[in-house]
C-alpha atoms as a PDB file:
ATOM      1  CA  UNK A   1     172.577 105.829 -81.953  1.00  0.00           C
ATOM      2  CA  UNK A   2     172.719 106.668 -77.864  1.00  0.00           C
ATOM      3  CA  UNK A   3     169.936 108.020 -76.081  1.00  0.00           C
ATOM      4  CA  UNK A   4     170.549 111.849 -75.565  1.00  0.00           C
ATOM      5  CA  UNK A   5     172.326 112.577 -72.598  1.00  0.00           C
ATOM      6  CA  UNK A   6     171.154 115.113 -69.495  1.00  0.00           C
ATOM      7  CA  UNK A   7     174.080 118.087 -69.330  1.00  0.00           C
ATOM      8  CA  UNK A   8     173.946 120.203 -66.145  1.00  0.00           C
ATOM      9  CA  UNK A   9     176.266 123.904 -66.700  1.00  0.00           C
ATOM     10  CA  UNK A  10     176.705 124.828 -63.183  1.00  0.00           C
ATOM     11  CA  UNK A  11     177.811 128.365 -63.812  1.00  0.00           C
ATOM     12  CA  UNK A  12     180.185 129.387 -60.487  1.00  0.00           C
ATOM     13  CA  UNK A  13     183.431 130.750 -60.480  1.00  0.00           C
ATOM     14  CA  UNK A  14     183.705 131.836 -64.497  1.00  0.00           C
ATOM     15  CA  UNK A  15     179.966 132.434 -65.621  1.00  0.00           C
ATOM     16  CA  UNK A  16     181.283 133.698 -68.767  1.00  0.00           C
ATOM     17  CA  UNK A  17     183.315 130.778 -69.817  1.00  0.00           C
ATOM     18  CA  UNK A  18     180.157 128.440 -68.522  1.00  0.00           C
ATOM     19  CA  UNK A  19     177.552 130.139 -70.794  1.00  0.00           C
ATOM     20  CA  UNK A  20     180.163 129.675 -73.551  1.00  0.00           C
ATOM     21  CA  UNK A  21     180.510 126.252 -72.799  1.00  0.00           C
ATOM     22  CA  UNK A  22     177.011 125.557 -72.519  1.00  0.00           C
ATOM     23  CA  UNK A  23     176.075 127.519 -75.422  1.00  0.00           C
ATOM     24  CA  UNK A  24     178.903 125.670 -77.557  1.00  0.00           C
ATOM     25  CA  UNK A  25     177.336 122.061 -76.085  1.00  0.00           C
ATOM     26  CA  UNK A  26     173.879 123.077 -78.025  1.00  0.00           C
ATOM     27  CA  UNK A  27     175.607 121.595 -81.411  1.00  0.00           C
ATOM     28  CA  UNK A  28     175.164 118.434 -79.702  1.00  0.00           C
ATOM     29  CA  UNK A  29     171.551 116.497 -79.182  1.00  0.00           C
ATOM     30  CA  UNK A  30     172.040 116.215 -75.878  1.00  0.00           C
ATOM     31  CA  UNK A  31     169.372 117.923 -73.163  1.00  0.00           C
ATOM     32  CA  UNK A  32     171.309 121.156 -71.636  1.00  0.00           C
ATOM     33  CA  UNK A  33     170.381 122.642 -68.508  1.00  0.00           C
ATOM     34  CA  UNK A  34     172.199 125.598 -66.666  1.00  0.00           C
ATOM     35  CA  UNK A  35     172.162 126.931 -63.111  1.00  0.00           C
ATOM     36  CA  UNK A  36     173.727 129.806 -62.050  1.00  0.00           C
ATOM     37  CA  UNK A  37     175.249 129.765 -58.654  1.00  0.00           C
ATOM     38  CA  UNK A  38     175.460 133.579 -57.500  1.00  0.00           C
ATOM     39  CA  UNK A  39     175.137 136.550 -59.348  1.00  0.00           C
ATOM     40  CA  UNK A  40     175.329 136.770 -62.679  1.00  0.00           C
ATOM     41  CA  UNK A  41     177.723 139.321 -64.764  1.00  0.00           C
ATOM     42  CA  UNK A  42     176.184 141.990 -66.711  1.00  0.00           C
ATOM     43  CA  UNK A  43     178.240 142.963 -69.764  1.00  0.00           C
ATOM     44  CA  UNK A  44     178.197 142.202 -73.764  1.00  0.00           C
ATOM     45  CA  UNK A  45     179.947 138.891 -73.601  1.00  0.00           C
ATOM     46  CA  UNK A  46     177.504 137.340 -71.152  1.00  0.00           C
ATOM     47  CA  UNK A  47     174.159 138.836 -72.980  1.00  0.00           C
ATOM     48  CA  UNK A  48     175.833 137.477 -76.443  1.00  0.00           C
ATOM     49  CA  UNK A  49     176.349 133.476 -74.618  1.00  0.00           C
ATOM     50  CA  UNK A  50     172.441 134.561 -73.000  1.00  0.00           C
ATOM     51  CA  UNK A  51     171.048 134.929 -76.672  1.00  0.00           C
ATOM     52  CA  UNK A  52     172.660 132.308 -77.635  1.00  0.00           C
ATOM     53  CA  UNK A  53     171.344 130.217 -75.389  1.00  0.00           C
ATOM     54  CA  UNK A  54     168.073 131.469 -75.369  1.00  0.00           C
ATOM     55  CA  UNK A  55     167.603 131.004 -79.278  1.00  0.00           C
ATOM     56  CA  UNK A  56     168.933 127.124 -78.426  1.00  0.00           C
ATOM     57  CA  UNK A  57     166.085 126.882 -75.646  1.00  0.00           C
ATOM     58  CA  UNK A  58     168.491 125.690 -73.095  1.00  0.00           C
ATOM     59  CA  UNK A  59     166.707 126.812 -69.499  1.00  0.00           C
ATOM     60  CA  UNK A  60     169.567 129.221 -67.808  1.00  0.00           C
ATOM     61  CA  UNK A  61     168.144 128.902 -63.748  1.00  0.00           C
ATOM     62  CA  UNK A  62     169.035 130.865 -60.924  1.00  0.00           C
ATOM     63  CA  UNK A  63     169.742 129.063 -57.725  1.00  0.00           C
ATOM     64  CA  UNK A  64     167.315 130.429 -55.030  1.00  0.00           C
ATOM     65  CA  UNK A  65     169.989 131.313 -52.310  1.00  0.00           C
ATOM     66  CA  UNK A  66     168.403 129.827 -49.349  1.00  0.00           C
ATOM     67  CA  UNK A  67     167.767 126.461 -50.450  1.00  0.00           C
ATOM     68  CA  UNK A  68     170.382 126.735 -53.567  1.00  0.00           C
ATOM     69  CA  UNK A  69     172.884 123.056 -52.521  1.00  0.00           C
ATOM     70  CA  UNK A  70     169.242 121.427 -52.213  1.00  0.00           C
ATOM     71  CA  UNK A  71     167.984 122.770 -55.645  1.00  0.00           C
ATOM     72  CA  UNK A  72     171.524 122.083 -57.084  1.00  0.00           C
ATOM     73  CA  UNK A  73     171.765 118.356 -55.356  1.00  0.00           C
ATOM     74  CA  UNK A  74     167.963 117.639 -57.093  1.00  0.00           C
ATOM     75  CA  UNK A  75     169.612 118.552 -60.775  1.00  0.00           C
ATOM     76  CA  UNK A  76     172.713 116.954 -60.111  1.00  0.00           C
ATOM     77  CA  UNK A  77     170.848 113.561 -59.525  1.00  0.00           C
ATOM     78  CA  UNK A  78     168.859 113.998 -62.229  1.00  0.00           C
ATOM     79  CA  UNK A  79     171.967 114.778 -65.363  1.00  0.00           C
ATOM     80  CA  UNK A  80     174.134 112.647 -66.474  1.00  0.00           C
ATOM     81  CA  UNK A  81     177.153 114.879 -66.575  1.00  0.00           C
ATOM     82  CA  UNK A  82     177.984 117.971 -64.810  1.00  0.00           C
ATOM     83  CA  UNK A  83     180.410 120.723 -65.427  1.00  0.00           C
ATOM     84  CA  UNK A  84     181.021 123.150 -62.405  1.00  0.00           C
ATOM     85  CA  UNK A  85     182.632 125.557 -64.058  1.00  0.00           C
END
């Protein structure tokens, strides 16, 4: 058996589709982690993928804007994958 693996969801262009992804990446034993770069969508599909997540206690993180690609850089280094999506 492998050690569990550090997932970053950076949630960019299609926050949706990211909180889906991230949300469907719980059925594995791997550590999930999302940051949201920008504003996030309000609407029923993203608060479904938000309780989703929430019940799977995977952290959803806005990036601060003015230090945001230094926040971002800091999780990057510290996953071992990363999906921009």
């Amino acid at each position: 058996m492998t050690d569990p693996k550090r997932i970053l969801m950076v949630a960019a262009h299609n926050k949706g589709e990211a909180m889906r992804m991230a949300a469907g990446l719980t059925l594995l034993d791997d550590r999930i982690e999302v940051a949201v770069w920008g504003a996030m969508p309000i609407g029923p599909a993203i608060d479904e993928q938000m309780q989703a997540l929430d019940f799977a206690d995977v952290p959803v993180a806005a990036l601060n804007e003015a230090d945001r690609v230094a926040q971002l850089a800091a999780r990057i280094l510290d996953s071992d994958v990363v999906y921009w999506v």
